[in-house]
Protein backbone atom coordinates (compact mmCIF):
# COMPACT_ATOMS: atom_id res chain seq x y z
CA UNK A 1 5.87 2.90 15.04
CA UNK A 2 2.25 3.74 14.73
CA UNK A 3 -0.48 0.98 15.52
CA UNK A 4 -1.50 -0.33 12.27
CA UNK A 5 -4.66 1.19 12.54
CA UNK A 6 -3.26 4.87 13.40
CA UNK A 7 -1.00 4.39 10.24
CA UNK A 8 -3.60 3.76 7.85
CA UNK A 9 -5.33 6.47 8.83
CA UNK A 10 -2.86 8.88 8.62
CA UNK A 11 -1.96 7.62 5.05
CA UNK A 12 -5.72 8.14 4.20
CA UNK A 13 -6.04 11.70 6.10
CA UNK A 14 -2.86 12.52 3.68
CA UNK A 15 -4.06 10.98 0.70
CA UNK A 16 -8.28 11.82 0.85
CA UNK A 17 -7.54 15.71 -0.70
CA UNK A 18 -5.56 14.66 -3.58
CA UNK A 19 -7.49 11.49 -4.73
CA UNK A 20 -11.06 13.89 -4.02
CA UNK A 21 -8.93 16.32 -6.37
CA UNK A 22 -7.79 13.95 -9.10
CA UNK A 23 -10.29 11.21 -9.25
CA UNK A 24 -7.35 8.72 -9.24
CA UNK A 25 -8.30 5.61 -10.38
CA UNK A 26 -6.43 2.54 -11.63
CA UNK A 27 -8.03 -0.04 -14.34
CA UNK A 28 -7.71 -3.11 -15.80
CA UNK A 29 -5.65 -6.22 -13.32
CA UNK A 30 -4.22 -3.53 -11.54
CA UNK A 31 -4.38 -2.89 -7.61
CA UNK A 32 -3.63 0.92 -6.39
CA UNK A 33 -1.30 0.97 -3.16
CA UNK A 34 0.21 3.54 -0.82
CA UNK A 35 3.62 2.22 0.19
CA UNK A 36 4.52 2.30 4.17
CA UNK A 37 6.93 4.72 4.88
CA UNK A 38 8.69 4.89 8.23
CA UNK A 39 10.14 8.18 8.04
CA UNK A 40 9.38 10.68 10.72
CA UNK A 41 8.24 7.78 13.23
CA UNK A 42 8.97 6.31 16.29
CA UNK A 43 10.01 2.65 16.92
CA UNK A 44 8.44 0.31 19.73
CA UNK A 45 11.71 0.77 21.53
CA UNK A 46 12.33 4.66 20.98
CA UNK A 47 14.47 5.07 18.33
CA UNK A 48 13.32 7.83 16.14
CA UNK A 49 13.47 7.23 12.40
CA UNK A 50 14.63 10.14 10.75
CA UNK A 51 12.63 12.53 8.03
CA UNK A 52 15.41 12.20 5.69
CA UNK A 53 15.22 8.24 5.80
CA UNK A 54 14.21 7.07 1.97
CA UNK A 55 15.22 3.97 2.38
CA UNK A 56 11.01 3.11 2.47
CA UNK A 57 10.64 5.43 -0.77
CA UNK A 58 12.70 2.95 -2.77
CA UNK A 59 12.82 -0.42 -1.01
CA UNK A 60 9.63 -0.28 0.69
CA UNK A 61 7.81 -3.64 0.58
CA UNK A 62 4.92 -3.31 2.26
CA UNK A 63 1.54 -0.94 1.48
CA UNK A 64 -2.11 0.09 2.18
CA UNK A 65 -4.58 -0.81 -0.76
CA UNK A 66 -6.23 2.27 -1.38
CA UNK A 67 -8.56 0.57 -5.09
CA UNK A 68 -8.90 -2.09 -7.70
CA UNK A 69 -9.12 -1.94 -10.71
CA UNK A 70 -12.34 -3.24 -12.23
CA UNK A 71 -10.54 -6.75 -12.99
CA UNK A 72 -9.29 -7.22 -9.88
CA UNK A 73 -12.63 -8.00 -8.25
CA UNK A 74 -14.25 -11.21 -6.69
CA UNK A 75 -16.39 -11.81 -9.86
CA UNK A 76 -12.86 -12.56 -11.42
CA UNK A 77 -12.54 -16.54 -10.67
CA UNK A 78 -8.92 -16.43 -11.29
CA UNK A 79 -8.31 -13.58 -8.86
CA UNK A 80 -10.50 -15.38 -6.20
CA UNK A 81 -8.06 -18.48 -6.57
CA UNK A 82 -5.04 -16.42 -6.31
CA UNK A 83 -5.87 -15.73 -2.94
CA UNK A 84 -7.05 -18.75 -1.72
CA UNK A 85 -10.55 -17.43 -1.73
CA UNK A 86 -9.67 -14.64 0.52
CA UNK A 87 -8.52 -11.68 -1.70
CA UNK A 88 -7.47 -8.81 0.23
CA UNK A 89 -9.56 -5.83 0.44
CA UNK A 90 -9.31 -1.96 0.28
CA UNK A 91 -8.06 -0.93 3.66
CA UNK A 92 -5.41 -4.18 3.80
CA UNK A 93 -1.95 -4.31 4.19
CA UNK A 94 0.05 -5.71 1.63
CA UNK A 95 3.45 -7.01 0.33
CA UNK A 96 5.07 -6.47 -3.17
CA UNK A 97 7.98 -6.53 -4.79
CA UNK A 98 9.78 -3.43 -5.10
CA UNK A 99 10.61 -4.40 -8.60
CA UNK A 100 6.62 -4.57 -9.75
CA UNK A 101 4.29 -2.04 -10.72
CA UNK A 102 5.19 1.58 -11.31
CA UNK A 103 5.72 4.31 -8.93
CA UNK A 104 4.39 7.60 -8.88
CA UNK A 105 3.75 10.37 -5.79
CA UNK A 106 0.23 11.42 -5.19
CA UNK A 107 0.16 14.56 -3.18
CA UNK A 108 3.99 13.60 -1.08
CA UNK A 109 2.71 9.73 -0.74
CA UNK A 110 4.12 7.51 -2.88
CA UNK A 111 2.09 5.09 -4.06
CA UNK A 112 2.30 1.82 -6.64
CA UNK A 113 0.27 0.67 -9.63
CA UNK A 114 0.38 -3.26 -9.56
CA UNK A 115 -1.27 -6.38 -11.16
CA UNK A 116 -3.06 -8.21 -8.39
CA UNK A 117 -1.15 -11.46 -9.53
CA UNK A 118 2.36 -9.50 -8.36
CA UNK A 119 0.59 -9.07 -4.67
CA UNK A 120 2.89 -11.45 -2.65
CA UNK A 121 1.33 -11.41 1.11
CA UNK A 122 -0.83 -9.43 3.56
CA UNK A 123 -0.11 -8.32 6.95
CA UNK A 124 -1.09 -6.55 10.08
CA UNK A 125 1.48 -4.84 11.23
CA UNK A 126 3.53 -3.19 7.91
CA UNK A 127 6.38 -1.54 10.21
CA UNK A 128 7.69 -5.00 11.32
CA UNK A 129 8.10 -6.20 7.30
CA UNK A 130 10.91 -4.51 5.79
């Protein structure tokens, strides 16, 4: 799979005409995510997962934040507890449940509108959390 780095990236290159276009923005508790999708790329140890893979389109778990809404913020207490102190940022990977949030496509990436409370872990590396 693509470096962590190279993935989010590519998400963003994909993503940066249609949020320019549509001013996407999410409000209240909720977090905007683009959910990791395999599809089309190649594992550490060669195998090639194919285009037509969806499995990621309805069980993926794992996404890049791409906004907050303006309640999900650090001058929210409660939201700075709920991590710990150490809320995730814009540009993080993170888990959810596939059950949370709603989906929608922007452009072809699908993406997820979830409360910050419903944010279950981060990561570095969203291809090895499935």
């Amino acid at each position: 799979m693509a470096a962590p780095q190279e993935a989010r990236h590519e998400l963003l290159d994909e993503l940066r005409p249609h949020l320019e276009r549509t001013l996407l923005r999410v409000f209240g508790n909720d977090v905007l995510i683009a959910v990791y999708d395999r599809a089309g790329k190649k594992t550490k140890g060669g195998i090639i997962v194919p285009e037509t893979n969806r499995e990621d389109e309805f069980q993926g778990i794992t996404g890049l934040i791409l906004d907050f809404g303006p309640l999900a913020s650090r001058e929210n207490q409660r939201f700075m507890d709920w991590f710990g102190g150490d809320p995730p940022k814009i540009g993080d990977w993170i888990g959810f449940n596939t059950k949370d949030g709603i989906r929608f496509k922007v452009g072809e990436v699908l993406c997820r509108s979830i409360e910050w409370q419903y944010l279950r872990f981060a990561t570095h590396v969203p291809d090895l959390v499935m």
